[in-house]
Protein backbone atom coordinates (compact mmCIF):
# COMPACT_ATOMS: atom_id res chain seq x y z
CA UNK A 1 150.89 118.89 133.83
CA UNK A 2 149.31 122.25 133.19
CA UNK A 3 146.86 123.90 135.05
CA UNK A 4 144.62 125.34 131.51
CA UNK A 5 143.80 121.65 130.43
CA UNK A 6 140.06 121.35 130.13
CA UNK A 7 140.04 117.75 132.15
CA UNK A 8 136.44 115.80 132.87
CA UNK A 9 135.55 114.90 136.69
CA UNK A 10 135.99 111.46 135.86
CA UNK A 11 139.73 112.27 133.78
CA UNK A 12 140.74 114.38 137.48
CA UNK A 13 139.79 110.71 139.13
CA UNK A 14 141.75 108.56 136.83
CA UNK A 15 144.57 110.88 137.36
CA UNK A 16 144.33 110.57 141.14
CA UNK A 17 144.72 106.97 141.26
CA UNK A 18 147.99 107.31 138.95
CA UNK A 19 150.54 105.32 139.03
CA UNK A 20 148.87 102.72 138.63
CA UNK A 21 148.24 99.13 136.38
CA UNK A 22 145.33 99.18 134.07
CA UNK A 23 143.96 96.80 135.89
CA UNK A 24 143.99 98.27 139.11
CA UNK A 25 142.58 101.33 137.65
CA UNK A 26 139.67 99.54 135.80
CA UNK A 27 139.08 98.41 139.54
CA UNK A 28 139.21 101.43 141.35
CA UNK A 29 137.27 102.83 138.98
CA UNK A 30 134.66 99.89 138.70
CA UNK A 31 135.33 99.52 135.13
CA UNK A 32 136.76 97.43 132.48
CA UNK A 33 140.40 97.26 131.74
CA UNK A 34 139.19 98.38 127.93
CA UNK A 35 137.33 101.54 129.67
CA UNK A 36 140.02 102.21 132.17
CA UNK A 37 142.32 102.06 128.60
CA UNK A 38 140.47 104.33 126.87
CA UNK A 39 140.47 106.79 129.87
CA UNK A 40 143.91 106.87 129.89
CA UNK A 41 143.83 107.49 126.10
CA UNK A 42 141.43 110.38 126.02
CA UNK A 43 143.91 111.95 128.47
CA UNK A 44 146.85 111.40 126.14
CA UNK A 45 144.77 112.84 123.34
CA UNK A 46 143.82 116.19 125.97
CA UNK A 47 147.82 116.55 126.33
CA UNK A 48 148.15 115.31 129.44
CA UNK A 49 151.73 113.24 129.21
CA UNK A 50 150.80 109.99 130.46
CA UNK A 51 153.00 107.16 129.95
CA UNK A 52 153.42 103.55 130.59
CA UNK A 53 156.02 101.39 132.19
CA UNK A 54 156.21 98.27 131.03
CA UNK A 55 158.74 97.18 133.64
CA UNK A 56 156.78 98.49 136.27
CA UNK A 57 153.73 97.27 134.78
CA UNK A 58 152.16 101.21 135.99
CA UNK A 59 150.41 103.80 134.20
CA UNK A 60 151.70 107.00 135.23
CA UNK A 61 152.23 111.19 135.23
CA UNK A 62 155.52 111.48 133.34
CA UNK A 63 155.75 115.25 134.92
CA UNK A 64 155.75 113.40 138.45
CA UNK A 65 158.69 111.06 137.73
CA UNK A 66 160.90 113.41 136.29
CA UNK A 67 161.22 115.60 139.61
């Protein structure tokens, strides 16, 4: 993930509790899964390659699982 990207306090929390289920991010977060959702959204939309495995059933930092 680069460094330059203009990220919220709140968009630097979501990404710390990645990976994670969008469910257990809406919780950590003390949201709703539709609010955790459109957190991770507004990330995608900032650049920030965040991807989902359905197998997994986790949210996650595509940079970190490619090392």
């Amino acid at each position: 993930m680069s460094d330059d990207l203009e990220l919220t306090d709140r968009q630097k929390e979501v990404l710390g509790y990645l990976p994670a289920s969008k469910a257990d991010l809406a919780a950590n977060l003390g949201v709703a899964e539709t609010t955790a959702k459109g957190h991770l959204h507004a990330l995608q939309d900032k650049g920030v390659d965040v991807s989902y495995d359905r197998d997994a059933n986790q949210w996650f930092i595509a940079d970190e699982r490619s090392g």
